[in-house]
N, C-alpha and C. Protein backbone atom coordinates (compact mmCIF):
# COMPACT_ATOMS: atom_id res chain seq x y z
N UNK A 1 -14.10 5.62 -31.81
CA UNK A 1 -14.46 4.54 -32.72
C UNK A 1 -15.58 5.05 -33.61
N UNK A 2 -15.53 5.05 -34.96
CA UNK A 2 -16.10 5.59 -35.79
C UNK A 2 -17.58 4.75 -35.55
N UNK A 3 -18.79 5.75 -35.64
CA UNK A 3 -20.14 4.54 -35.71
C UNK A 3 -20.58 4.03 -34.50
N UNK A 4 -19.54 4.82 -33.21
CA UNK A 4 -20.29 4.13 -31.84
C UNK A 4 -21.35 5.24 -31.38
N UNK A 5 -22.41 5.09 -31.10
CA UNK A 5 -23.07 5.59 -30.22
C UNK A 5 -22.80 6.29 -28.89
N UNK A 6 -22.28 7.23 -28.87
CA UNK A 6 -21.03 8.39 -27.97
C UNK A 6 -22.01 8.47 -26.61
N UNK A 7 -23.20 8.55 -26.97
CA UNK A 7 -24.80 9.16 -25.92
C UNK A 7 -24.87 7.43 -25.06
N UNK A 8 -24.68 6.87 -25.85
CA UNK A 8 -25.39 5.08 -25.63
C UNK A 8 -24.10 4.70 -24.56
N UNK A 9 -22.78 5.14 -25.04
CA UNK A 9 -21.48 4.58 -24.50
C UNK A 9 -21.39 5.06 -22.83
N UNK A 10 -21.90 6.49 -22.86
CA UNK A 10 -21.36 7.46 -22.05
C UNK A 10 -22.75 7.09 -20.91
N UNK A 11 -23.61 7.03 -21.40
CA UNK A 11 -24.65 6.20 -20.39
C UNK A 11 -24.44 5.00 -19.82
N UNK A 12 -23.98 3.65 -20.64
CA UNK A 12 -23.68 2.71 -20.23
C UNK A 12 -22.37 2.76 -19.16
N UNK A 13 -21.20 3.38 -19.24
CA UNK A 13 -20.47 3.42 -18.26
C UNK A 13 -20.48 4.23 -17.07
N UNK A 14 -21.69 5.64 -17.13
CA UNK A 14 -22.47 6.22 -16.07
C UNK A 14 -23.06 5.16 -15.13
N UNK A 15 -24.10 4.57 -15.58
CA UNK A 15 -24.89 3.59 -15.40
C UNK A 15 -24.79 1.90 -14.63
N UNK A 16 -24.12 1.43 -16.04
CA UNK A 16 -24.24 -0.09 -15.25
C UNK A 16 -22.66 -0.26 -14.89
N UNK A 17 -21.80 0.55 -15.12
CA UNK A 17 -20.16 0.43 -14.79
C UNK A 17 -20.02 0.26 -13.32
N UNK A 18 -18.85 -0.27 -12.81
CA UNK A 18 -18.32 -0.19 -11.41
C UNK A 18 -17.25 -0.42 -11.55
N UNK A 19 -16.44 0.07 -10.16
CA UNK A 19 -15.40 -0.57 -9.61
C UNK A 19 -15.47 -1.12 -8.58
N UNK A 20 -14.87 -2.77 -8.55
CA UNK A 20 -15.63 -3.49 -7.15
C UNK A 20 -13.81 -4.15 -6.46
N UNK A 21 -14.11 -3.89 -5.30
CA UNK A 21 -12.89 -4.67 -4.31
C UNK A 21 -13.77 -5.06 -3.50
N UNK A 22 -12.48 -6.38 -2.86
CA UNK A 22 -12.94 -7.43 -2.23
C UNK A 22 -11.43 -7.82 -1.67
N UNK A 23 -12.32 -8.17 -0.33
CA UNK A 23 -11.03 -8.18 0.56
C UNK A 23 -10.27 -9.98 0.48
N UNK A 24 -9.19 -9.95 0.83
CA UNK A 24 -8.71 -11.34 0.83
C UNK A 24 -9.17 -12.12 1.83
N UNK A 25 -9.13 -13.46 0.85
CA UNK A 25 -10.10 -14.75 1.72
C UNK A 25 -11.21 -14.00 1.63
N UNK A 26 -12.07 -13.56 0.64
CA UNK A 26 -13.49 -13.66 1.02
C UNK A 26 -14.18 -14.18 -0.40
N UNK A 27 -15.26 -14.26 -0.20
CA UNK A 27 -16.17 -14.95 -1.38
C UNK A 27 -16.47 -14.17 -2.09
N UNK A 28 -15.95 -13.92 -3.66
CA UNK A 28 -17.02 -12.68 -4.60
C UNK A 28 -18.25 -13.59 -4.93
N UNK A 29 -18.29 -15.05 -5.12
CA UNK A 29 -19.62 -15.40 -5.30
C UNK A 29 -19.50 -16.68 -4.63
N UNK A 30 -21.10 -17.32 -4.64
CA UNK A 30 -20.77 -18.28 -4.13
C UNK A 30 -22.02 -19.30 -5.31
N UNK A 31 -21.67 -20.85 -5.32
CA UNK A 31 -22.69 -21.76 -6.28
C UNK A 31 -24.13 -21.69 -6.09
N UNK A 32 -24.62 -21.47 -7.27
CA UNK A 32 -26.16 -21.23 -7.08
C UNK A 32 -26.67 -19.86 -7.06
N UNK A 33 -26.17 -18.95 -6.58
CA UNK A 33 -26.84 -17.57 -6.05
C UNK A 33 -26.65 -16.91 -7.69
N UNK A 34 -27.93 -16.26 -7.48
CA UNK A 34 -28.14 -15.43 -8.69
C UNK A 34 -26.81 -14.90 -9.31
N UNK A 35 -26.19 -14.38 -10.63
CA UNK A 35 -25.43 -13.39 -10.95
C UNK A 35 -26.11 -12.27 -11.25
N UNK A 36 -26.02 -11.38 -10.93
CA UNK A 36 -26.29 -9.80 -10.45
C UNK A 36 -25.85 -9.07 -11.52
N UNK A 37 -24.39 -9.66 -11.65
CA UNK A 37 -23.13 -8.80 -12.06
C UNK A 37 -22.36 -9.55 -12.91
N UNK A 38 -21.96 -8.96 -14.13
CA UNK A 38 -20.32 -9.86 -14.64
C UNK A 38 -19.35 -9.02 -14.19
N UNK A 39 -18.33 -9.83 -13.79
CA UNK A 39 -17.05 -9.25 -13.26
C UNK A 39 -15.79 -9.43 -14.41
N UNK A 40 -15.00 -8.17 -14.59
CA UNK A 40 -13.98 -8.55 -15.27
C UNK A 40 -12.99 -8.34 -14.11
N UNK A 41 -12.31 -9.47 -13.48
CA UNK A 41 -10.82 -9.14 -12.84
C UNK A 41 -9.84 -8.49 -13.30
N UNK A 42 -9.48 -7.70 -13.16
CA UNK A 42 -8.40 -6.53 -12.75
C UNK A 42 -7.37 -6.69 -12.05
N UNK A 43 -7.22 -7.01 -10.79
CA UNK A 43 -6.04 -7.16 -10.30
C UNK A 43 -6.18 -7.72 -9.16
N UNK A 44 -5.10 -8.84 -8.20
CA UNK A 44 -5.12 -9.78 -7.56
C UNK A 44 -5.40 -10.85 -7.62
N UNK A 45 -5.23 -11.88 -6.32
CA UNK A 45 -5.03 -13.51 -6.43
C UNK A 45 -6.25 -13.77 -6.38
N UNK A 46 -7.08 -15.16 -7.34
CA UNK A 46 -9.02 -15.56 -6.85
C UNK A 46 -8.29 -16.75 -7.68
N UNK A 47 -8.98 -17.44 -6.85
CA UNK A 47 -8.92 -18.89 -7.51
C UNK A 47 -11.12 -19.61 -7.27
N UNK A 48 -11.28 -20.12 -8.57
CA UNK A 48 -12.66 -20.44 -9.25
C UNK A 48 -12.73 -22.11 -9.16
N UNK A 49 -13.73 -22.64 -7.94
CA UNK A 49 -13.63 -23.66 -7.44
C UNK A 49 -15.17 -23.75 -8.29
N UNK A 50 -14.84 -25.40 -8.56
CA UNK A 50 -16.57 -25.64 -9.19
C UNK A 50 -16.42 -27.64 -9.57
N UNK A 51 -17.58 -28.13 -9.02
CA UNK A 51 -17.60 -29.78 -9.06
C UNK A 51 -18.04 -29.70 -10.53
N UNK A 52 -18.48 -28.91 -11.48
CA UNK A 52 -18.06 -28.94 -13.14
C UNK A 52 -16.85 -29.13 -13.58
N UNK A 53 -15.50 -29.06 -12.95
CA UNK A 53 -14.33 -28.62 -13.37
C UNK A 53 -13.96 -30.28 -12.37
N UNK A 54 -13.03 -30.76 -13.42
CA UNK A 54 -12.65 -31.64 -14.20
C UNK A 54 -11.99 -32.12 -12.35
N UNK A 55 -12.89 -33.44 -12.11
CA UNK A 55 -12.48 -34.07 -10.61
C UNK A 55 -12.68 -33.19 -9.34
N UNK A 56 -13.82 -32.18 -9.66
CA UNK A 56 -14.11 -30.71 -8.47
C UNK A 56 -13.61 -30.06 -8.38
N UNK A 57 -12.39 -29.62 -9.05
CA UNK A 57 -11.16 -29.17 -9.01
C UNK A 57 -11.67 -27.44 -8.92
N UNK A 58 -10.21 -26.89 -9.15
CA UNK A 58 -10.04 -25.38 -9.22
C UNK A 58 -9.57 -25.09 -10.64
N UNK A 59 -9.54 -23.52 -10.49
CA UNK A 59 -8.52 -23.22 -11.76
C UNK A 59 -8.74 -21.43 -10.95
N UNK A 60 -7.16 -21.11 -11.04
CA UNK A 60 -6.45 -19.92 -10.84
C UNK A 60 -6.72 -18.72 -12.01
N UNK A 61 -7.65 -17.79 -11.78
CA UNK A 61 -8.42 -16.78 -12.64
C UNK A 61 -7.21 -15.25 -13.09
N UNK A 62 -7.01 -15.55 -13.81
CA UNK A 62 -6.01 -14.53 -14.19
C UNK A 62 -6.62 -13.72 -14.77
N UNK A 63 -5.76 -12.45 -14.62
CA UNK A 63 -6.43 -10.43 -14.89
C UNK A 63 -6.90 -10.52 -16.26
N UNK A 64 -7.82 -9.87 -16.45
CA UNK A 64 -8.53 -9.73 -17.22
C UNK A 64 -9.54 -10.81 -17.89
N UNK A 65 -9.60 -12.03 -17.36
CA UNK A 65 -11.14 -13.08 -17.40
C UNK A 65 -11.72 -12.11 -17.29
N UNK A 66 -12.82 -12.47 -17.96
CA UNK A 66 -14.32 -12.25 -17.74
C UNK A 66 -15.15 -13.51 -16.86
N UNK A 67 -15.45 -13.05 -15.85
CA UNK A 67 -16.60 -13.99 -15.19
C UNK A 67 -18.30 -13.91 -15.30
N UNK A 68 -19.27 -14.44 -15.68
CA UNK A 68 -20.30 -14.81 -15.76
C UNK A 68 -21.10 -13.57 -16.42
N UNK A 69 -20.73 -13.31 -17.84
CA UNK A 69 -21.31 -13.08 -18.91
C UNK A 69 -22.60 -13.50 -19.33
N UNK A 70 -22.68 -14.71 -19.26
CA UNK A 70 -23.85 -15.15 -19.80
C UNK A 70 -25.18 -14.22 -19.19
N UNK A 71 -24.92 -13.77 -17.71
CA UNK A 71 -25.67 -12.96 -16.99
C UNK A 71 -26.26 -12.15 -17.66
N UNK A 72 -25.71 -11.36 -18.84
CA UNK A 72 -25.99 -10.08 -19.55
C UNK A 72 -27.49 -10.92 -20.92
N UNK A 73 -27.10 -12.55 -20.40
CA UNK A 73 -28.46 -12.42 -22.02
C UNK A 73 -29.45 -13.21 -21.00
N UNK A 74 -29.12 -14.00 -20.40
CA UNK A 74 -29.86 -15.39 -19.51
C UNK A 74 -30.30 -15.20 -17.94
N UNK A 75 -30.99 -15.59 -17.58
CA UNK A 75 -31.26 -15.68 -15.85
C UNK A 75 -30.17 -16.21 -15.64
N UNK A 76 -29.23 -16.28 -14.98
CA UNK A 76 -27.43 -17.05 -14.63
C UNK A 76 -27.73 -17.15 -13.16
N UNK A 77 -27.25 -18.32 -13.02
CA UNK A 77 -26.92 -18.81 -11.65
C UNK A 77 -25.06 -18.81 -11.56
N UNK A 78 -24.63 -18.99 -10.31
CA UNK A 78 -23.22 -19.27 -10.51
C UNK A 78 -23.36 -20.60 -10.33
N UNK A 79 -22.11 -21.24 -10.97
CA UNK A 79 -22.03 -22.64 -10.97
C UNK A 79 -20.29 -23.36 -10.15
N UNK A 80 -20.45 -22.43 -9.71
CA UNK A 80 -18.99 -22.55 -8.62
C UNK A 80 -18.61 -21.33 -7.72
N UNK A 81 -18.09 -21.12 -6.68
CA UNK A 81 -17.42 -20.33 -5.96
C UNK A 81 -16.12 -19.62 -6.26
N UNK A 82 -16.34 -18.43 -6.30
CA UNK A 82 -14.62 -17.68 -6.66
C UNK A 82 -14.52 -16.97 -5.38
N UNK A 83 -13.23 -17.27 -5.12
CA UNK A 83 -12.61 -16.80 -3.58
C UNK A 83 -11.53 -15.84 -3.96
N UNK A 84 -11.30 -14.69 -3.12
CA UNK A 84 -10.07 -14.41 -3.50
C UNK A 84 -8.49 -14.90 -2.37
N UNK A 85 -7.24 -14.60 -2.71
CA UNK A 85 -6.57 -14.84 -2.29
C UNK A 85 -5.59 -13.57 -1.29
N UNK A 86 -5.89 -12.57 -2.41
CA UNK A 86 -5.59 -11.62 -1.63
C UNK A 86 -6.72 -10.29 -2.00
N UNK A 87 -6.49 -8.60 -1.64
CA UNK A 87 -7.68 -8.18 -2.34
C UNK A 87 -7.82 -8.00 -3.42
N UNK A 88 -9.10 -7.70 -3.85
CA UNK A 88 -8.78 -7.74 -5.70
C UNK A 88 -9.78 -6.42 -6.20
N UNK A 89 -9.45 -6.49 -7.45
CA UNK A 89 -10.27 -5.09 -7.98
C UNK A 89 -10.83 -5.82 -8.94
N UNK A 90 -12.42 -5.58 -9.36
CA UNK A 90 -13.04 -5.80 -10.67
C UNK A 90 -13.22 -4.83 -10.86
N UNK A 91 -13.69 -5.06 -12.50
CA UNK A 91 -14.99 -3.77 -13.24
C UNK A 91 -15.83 -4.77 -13.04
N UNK A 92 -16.91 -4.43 -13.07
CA UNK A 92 -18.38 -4.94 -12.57
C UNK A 92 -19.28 -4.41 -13.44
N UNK A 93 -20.13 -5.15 -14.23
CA UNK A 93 -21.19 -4.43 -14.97
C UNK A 93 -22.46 -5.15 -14.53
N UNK A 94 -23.77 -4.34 -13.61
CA UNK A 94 -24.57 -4.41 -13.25
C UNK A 94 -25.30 -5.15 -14.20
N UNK A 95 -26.17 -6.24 -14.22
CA UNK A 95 -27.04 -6.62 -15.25
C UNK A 95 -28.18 -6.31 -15.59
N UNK A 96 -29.27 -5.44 -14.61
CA UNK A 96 -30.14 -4.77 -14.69
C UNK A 96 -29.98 -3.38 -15.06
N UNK A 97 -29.07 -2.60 -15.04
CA UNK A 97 -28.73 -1.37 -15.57
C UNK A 97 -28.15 -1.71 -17.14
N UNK A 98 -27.45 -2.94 -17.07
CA UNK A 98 -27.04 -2.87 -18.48
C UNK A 98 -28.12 -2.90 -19.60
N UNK A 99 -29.66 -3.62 -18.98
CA UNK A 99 -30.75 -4.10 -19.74
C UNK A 99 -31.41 -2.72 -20.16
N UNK A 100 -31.34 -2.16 -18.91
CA UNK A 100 -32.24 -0.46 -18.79
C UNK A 100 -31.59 0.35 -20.30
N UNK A 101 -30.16 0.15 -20.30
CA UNK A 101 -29.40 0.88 -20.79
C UNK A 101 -29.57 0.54 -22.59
């Protein structure tokens, strides 16, 4: 990409990048607890439970959401629980390495 910062890029995915799994039936987050991390889902079943969502409801997180972004500008809390269904793979970008970076 013409104009990107090649030194800036190649640090940031050294740095604050991951790859995160998580086994089925378990919690990648839970309501309230700090976000650490934004997760982009990758692959497998998570369904995103939260009493914000319309009667407490759920909603079924399909590949490639982004989850809790806001992390990267704001102090972020989570504001619901994401479970998975079976295991799953994120990219994960650290939020304190991304700041360093």
């Amino acid at each position: 990409i013409q104009g990107l910062d090649q030194q800036l890029l190649s640090r940031f995915c050294h740095v604050a990048l991951r790859e995160r799994s998580v086994g089925a039936k378990q919690d990648v987050f839970m309501d309230g607890t700090e976000a650490a991390e934004v997760l982009v889902s990758h692959r497998g079943g998570m369904v995103y439970w939260s009493v914000l969502l319309s009667g407490g409801g759920s909603v079924q997180i399909e590949q490639g959401t982004w989850l809790s972004q806001l992390a990267l500008w704001a102090d972020w809390h989570y504001r619901g629980q994401l479970v998975t269904e079976e295991v799953c793979d994120f990219i994960a970008i650290n939020v304190q390495e991304f700041v360093r970076v």
